[in-house]
Every structure is written in C-alpha cells, then in structure tokens.
C-alpha atoms as a PDB file:
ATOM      1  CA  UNK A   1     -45.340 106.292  28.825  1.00  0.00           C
ATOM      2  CA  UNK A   2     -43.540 104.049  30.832  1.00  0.00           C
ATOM      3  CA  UNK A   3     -43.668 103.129  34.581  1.00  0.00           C
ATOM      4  CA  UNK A   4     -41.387 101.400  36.550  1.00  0.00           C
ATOM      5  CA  UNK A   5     -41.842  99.249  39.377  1.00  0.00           C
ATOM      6  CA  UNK A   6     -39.907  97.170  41.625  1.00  0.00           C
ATOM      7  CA  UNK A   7     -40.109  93.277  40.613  1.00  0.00           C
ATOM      8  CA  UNK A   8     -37.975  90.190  41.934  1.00  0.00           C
ATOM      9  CA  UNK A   9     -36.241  93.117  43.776  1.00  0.00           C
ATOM     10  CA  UNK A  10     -34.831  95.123  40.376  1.00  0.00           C
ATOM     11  CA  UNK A  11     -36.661  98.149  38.801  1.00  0.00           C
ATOM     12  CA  UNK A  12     -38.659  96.932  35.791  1.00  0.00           C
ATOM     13  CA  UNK A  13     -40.060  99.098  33.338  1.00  0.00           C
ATOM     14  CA  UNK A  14     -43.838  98.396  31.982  1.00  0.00           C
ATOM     15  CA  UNK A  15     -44.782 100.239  29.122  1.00  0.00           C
ATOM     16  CA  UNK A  16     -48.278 100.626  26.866  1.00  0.00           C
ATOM     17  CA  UNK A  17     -48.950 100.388  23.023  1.00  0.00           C
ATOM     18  CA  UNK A  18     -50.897 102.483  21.017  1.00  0.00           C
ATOM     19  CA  UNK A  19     -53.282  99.964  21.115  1.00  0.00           C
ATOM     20  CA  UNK A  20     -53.700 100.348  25.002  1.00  0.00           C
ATOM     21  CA  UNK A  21     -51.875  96.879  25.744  1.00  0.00           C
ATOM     22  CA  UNK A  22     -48.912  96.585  28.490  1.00  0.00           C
ATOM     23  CA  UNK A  23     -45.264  96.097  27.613  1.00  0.00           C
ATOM     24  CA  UNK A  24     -43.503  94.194  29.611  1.00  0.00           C
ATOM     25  CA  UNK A  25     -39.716  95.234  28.960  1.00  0.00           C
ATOM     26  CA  UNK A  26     -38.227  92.500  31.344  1.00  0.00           C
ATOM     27  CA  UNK A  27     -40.448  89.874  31.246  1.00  0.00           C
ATOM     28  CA  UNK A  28     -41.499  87.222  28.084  1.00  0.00           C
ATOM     29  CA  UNK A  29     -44.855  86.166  27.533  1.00  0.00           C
ATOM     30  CA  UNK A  30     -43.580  82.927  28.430  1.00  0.00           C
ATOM     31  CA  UNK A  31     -42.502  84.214  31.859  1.00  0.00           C
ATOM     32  CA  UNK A  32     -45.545  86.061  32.310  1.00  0.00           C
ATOM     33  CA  UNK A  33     -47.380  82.653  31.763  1.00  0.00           C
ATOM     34  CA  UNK A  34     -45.480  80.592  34.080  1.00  0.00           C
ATOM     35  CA  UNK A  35     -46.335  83.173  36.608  1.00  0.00           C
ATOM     36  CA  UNK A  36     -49.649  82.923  35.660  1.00  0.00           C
ATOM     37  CA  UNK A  37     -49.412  79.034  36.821  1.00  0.00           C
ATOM     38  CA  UNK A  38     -47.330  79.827  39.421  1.00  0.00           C
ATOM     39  CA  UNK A  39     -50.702  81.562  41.242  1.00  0.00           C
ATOM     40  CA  UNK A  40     -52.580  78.804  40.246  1.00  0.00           C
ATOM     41  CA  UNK A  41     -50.374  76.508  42.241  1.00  0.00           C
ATOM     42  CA  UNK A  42     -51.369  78.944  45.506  1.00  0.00           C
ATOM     43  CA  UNK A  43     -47.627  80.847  45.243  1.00  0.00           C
ATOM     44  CA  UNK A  44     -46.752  84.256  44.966  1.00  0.00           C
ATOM     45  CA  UNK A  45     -46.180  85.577  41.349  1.00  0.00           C
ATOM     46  CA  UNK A  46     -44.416  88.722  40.470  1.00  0.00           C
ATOM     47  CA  UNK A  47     -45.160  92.382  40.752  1.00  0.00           C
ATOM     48  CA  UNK A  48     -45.104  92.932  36.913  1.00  0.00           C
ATOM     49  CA  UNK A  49     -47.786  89.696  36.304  1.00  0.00           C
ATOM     50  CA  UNK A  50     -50.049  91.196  39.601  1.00  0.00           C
ATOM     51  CA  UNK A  51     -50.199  94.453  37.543  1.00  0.00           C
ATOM     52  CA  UNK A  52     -51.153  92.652  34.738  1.00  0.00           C
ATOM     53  CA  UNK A  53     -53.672  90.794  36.490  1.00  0.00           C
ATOM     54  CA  UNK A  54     -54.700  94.078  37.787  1.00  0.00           C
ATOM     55  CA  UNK A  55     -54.772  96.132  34.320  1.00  0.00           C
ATOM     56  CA  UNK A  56     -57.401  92.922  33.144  1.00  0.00           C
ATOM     57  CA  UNK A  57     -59.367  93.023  35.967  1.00  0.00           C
ATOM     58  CA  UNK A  58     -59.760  96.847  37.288  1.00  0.00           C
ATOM     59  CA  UNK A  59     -57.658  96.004  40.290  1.00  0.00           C
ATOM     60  CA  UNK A  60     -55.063  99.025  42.082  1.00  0.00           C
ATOM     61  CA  UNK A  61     -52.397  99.986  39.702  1.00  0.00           C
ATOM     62  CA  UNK A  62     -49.458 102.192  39.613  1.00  0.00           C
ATOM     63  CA  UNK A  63     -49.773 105.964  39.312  1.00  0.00           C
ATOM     64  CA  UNK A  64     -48.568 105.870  35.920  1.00  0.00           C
ATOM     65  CA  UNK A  65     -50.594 103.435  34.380  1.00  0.00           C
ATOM     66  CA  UNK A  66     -53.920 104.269  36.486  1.00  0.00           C
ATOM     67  CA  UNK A  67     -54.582 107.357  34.729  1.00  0.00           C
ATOM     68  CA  UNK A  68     -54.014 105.292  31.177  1.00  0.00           C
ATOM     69  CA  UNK A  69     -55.958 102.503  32.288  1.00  0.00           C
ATOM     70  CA  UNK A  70     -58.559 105.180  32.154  1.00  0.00           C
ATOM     71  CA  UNK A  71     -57.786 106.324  28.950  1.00  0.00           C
ATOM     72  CA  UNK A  72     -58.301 103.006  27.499  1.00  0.00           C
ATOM     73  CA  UNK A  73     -61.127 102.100  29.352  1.00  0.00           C
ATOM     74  CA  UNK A  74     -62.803 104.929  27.646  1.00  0.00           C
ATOM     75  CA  UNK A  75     -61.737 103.787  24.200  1.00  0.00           C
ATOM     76  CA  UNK A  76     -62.876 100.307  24.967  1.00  0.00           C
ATOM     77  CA  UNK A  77     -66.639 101.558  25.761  1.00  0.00           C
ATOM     78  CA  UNK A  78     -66.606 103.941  22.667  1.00  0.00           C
ATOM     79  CA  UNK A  79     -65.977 100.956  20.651  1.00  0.00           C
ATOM     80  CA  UNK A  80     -68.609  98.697  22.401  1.00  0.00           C
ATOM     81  CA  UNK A  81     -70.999 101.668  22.082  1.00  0.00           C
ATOM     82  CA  UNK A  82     -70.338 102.100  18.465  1.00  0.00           C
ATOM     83  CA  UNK A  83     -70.394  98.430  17.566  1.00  0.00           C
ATOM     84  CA  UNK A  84     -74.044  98.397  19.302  1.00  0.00           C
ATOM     85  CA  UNK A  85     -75.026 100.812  17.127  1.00  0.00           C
ATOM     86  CA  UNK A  86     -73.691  99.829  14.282  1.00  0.00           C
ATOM     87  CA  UNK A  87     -75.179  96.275  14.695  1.00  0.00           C
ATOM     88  CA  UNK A  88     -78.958  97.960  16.095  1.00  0.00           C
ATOM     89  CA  UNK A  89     -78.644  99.982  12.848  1.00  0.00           C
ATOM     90  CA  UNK A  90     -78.591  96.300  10.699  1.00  0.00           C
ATOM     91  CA  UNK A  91     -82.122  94.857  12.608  1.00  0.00           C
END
C-alpha cells in the first residue's frame, strides 16, 4: 500500500511495513527530524512529517492510510489486551 501526497510541491509516496510503521520514500529520518525541530521553532514543517505527526497522534490522514491506521490500531490493542492477560495470568 502506498499513498502519495503532495510535499514541498512534488508527489511523494508514503508507504507502510508489515509491522504497521510509515515509509517515507523521499524523506530520511534525518530530514524527518529536522522537520520535527523545524515545528518546534514555530515554522511550518512538511506534509509528509504532519502525516507522521498525525499517524502518532490519531490526527486526519490521507484516504489511503486512514483505513490502515485502523488496521493497526486494532493490532496494537490486541497486543495490549493480550499482554494484560498474559501478565494478570502471572499474579
């Protein structure tokens, strides 16, 4: 799955893992990061780092990645639930 936004004025493409986790095909980590301070400083970061922001928080999304946002969201509370049994099984 892949969607593709418009960022800095060029299509970018933002893609997800099997693990649920965002790819960011035209963006480093390190760029992602200096955005990241960039909106600390009170300026305007990137479409690409807002929807990351967005995916970490439960903010708007696009299309694409709303309905797997979902998807993992669902995973992640399986997991929680079955961790909290798991450790309510050990007391």
């Amino acid at each position: 799955m892949k969607a593709m936004v418009i960022c800095q004025g060029k299509v970018h493409e933002i893609g997800l893992n099997k693990k649920g986790q965002l790819i960011f095909y035209n963006h480093t980590k390190a760029e992602l990061k200096a955005e990241g301070a960039l909106e600390k400083l009170g300026g305007t970061p990137c479409k690409c780092y807002m929807i990351l922001q967005n995916w970490r928080n439960g903010g708007p999304l696009p299309t694409e990645l709303s309905v797997e946002y979902d998807k993992a969201e669902a995973k992640r509370i399986q997991r929680y639930i079955k961790r909290r049994k798991q450790e309510n099984a050990k007391v």
